[in-house]
N, C-alpha and C. Protein backbone atom coordinates (compact mmCIF):
# COMPACT_ATOMS: atom_id res chain seq x y z
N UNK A 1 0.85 -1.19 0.00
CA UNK A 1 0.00 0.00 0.00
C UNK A 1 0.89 1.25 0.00
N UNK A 2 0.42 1.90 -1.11
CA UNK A 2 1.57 3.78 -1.21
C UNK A 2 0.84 4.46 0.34
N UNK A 3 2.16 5.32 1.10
CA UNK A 3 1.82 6.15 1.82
C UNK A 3 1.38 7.30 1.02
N UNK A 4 0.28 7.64 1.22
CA UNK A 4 0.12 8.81 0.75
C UNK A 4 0.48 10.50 0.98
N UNK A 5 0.98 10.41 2.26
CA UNK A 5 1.70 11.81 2.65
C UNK A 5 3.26 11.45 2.16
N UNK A 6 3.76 10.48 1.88
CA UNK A 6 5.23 10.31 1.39
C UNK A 6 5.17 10.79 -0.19
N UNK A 7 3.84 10.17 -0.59
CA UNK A 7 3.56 10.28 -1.81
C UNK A 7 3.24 11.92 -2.77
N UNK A 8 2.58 12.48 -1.58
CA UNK A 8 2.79 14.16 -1.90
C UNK A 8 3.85 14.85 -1.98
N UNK A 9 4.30 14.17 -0.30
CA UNK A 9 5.76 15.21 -0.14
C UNK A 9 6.75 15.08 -1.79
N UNK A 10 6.78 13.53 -2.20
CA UNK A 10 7.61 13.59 -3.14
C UNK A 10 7.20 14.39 -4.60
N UNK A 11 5.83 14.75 -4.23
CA UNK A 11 4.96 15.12 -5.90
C UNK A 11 6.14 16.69 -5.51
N UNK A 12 5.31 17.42 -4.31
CA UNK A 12 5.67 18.59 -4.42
C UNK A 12 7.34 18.75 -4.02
N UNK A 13 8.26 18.00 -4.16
CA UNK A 13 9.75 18.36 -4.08
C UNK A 13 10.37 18.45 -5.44
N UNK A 14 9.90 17.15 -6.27
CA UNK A 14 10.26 16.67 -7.52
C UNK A 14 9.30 17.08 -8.50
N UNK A 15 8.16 17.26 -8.40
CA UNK A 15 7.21 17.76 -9.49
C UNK A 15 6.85 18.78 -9.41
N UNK A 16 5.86 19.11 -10.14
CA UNK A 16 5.25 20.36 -10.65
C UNK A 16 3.79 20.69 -10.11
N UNK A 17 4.07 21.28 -9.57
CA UNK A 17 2.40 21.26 -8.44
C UNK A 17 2.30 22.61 -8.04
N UNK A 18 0.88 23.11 -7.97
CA UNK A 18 0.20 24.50 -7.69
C UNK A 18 -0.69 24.27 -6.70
N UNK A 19 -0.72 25.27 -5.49
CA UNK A 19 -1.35 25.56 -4.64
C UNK A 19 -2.67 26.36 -4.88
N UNK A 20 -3.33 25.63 -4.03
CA UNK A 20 -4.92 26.76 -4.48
C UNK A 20 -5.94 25.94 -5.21
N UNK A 21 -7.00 26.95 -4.42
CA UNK A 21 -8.37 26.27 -5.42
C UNK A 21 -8.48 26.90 -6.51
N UNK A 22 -8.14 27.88 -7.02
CA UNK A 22 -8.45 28.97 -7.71
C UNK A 22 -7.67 28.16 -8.62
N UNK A 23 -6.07 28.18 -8.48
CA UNK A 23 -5.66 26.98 -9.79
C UNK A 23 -5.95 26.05 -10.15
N UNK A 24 -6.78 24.91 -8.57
CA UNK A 24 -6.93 23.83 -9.23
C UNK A 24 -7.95 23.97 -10.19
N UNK A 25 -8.47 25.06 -9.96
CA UNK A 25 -10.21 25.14 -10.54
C UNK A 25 -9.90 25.64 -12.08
N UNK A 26 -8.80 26.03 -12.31
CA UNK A 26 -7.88 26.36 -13.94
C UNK A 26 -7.39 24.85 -14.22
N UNK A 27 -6.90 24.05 -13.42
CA UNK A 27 -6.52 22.93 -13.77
C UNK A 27 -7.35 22.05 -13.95
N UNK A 28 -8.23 21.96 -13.47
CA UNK A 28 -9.85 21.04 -13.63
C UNK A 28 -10.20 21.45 -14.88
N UNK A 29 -10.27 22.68 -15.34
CA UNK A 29 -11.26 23.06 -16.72
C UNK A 29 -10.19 23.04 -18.02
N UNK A 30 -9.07 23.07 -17.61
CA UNK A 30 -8.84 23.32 -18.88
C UNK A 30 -8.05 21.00 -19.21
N UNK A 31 -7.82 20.50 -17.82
CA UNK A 31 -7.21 19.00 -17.78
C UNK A 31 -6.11 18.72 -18.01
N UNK A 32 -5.65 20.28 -17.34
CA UNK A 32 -3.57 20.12 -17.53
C UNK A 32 -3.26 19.35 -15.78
N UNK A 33 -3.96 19.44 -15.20
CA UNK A 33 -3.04 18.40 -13.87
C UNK A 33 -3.60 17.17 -14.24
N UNK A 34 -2.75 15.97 -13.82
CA UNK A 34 -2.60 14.75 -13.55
C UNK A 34 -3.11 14.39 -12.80
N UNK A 35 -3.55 15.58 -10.93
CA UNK A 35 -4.27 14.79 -10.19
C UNK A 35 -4.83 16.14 -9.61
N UNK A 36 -5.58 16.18 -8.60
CA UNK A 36 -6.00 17.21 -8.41
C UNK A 36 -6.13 16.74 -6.31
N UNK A 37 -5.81 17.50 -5.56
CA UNK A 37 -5.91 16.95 -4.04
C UNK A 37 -6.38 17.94 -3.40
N UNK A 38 -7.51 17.55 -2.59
CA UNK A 38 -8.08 18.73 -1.59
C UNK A 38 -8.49 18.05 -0.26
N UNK A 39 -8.01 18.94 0.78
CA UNK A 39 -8.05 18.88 1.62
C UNK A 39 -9.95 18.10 2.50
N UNK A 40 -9.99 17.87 3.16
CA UNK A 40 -11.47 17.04 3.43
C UNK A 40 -12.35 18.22 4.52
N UNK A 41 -11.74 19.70 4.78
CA UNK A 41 -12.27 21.21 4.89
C UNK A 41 -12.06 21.85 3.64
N UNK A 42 -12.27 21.51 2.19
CA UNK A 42 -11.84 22.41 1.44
C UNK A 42 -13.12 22.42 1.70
N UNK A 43 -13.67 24.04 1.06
CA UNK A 43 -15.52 24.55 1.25
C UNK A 43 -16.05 23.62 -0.34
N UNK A 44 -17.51 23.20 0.59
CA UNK A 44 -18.27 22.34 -0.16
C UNK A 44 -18.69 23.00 -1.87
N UNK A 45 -18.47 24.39 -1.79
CA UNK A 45 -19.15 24.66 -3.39
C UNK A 45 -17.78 24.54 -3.72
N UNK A 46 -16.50 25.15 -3.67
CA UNK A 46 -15.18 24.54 -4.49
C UNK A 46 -15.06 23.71 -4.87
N UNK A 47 -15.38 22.46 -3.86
CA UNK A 47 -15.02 21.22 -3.99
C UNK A 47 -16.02 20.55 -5.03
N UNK A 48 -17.28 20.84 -4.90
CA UNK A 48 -17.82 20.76 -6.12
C UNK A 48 -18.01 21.23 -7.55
N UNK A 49 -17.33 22.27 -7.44
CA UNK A 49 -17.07 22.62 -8.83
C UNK A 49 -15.71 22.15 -9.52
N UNK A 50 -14.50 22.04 -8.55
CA UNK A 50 -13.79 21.20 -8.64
C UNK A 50 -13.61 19.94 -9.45
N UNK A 51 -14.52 19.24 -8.59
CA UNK A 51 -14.71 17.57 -8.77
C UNK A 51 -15.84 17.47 -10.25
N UNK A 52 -16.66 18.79 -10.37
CA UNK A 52 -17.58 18.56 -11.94
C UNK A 52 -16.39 18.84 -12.86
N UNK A 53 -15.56 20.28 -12.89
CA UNK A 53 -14.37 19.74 -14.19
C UNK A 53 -13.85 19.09 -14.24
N UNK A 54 -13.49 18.54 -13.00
CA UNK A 54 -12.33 17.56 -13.21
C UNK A 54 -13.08 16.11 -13.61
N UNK A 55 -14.22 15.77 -13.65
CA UNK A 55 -15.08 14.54 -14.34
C UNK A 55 -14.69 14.27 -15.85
N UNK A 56 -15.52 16.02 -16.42
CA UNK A 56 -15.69 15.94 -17.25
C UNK A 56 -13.92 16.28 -18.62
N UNK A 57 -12.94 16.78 -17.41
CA UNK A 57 -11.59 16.82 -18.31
C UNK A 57 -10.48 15.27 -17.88
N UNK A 58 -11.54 14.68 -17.22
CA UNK A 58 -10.71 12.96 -16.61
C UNK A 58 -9.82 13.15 -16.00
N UNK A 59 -9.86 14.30 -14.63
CA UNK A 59 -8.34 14.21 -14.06
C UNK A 59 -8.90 13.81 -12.68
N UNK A 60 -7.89 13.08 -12.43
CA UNK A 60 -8.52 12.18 -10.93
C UNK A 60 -8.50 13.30 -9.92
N UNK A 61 -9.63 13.57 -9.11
CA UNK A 61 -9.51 14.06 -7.87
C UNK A 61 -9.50 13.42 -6.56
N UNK A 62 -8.95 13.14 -5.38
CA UNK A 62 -8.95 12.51 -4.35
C UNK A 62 -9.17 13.64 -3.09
N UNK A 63 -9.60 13.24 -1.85
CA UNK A 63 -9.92 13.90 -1.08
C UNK A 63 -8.92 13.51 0.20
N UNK A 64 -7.88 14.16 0.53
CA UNK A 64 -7.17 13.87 1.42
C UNK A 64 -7.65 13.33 2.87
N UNK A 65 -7.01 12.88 3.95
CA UNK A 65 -8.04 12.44 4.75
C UNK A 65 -7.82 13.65 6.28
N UNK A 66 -6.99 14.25 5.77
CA UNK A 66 -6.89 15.74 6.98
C UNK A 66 -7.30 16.96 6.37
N UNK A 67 -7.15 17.79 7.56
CA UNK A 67 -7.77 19.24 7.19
C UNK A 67 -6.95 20.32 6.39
N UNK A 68 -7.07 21.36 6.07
CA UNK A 68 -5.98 21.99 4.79
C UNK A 68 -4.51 22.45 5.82
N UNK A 69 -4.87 22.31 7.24
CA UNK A 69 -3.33 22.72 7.84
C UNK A 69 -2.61 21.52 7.86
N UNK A 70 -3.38 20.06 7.76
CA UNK A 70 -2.36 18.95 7.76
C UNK A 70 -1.90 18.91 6.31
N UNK A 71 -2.40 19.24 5.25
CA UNK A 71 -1.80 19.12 4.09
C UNK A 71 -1.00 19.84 4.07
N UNK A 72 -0.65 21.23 4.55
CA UNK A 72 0.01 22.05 4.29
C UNK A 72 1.61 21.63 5.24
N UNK A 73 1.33 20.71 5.77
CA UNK A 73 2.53 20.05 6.77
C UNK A 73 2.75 19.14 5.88
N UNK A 74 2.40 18.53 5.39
CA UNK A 74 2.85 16.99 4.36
C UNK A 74 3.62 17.95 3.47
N UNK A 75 3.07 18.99 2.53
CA UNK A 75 3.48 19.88 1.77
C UNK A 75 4.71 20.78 1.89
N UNK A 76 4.78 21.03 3.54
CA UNK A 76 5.99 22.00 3.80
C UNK A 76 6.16 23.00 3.75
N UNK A 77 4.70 23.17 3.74
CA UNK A 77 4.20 25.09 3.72
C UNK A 77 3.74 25.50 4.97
N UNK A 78 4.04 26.83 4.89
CA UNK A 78 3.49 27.80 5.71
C UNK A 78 2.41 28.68 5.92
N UNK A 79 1.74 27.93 4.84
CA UNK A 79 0.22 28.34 4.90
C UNK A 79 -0.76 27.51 4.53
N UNK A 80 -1.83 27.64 4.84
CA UNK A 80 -2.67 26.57 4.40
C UNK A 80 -3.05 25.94 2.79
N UNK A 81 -3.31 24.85 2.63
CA UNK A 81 -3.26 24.33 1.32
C UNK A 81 -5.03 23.77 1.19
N UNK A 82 -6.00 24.11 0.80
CA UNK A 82 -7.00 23.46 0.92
C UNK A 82 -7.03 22.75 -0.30
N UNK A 83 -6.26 23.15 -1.85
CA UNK A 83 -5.87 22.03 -2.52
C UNK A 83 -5.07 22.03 -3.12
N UNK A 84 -4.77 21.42 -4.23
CA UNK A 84 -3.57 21.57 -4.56
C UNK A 84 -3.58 20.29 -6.33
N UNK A 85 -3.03 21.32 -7.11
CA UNK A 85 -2.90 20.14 -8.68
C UNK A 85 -1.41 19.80 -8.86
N UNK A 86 -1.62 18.56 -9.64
CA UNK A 86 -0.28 18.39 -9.84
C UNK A 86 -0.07 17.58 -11.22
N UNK A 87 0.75 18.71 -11.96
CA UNK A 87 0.85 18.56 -13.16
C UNK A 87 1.86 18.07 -13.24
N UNK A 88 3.10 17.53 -13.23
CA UNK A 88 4.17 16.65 -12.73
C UNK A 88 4.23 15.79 -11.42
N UNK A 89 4.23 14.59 -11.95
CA UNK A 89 4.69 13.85 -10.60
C UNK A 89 6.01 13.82 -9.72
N UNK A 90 7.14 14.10 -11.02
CA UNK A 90 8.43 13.71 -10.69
C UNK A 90 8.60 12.81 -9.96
N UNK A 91 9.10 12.52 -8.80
CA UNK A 91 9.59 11.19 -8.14
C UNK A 91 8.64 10.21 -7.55
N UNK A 92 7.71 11.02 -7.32
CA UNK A 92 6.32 10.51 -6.52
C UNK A 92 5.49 9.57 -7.63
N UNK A 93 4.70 8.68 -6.65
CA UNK A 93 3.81 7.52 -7.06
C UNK A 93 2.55 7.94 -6.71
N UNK A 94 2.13 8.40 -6.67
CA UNK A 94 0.96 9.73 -6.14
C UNK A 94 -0.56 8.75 -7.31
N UNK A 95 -0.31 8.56 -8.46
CA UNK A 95 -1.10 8.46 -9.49
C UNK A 95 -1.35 7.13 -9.07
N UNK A 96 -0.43 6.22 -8.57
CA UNK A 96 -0.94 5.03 -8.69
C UNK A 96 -1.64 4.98 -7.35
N UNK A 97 -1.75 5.57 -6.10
CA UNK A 97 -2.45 5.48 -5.26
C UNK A 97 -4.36 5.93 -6.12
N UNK A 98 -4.09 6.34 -6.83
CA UNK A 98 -5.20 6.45 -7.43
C UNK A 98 -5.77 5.66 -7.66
N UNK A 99 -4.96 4.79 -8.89
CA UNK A 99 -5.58 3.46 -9.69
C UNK A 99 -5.62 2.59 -8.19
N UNK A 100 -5.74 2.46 -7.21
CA UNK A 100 -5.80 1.20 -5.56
C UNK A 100 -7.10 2.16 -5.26
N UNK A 101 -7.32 3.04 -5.83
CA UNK A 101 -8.32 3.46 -4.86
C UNK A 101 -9.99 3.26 -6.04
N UNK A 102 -9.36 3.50 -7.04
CA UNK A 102 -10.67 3.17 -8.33
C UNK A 102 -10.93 1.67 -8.11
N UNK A 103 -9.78 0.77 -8.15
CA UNK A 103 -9.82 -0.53 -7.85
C UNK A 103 -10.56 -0.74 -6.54
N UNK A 104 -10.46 -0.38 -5.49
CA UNK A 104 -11.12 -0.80 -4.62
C UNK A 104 -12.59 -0.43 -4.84
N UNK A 105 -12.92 1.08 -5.47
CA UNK A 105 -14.31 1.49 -5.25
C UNK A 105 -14.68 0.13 -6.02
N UNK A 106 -14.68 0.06 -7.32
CA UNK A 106 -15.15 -0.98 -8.54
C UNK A 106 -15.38 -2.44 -8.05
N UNK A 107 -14.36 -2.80 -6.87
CA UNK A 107 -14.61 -4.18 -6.10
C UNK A 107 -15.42 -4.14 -5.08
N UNK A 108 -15.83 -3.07 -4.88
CA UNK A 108 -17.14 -3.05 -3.51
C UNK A 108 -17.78 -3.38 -3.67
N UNK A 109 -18.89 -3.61 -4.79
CA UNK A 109 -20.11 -4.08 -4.68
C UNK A 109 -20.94 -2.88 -4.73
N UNK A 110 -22.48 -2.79 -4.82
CA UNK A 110 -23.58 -2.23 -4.59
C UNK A 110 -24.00 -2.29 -3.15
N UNK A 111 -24.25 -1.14 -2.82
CA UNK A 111 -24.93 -1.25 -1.33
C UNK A 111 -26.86 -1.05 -1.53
């Protein structure tokens, strides 16, 4: 199983990654990031407008499982991150925690 805070730290040392909703929300519409990460306090209308471009331009969004000051500690910032795109992975495995997580939804079953 990928750690996933190892898996950021390495997106944002080695790759190419933007802070903000405001970018991700440029990166959702136009489908230049690779992944898109928001915090699980990012505000509910962002996050939904968010998660509708990013459907319809196929870029995976995931919902971190802390609030935007713990991301911003995985991250190494000094300010809060409520999300964050990432258009380079560089060293990080970040993407494939993705494909474990589509895989699992798809093996659940119907409730």
């Amino acid at each position: 199983m990928i750690d996933i805070d190892k898996a950021i730290a390495a997106a944002v040392k080695t790759g190419k990654v933007s802070f903000g909703s405001n970018a991700a929300l440029q990166h959702a519409k136009s489908g230049k990031a690779k992944m898109i990460i928001l915090a699980n306090n990012c505000p509910k209308d962002i996050k939904e407008q968010i998660e509708y471009y990013a459907k319809i331009s196929n870029v995976p969004v995931m919902t971190y499982k802390g609030a935007s000051m713990d991301l911003a500690a995985v991250c190494n910032k000094l300010f809060i991150v409520s999300a964050l795109s990432i258009r380079e992975t560089g060293d990080s495995e970040i993407l494939k925690a993705v494909e474990t997580d589509e895989m699992q939804e798809h093996s659940g079953g119907i409730e």
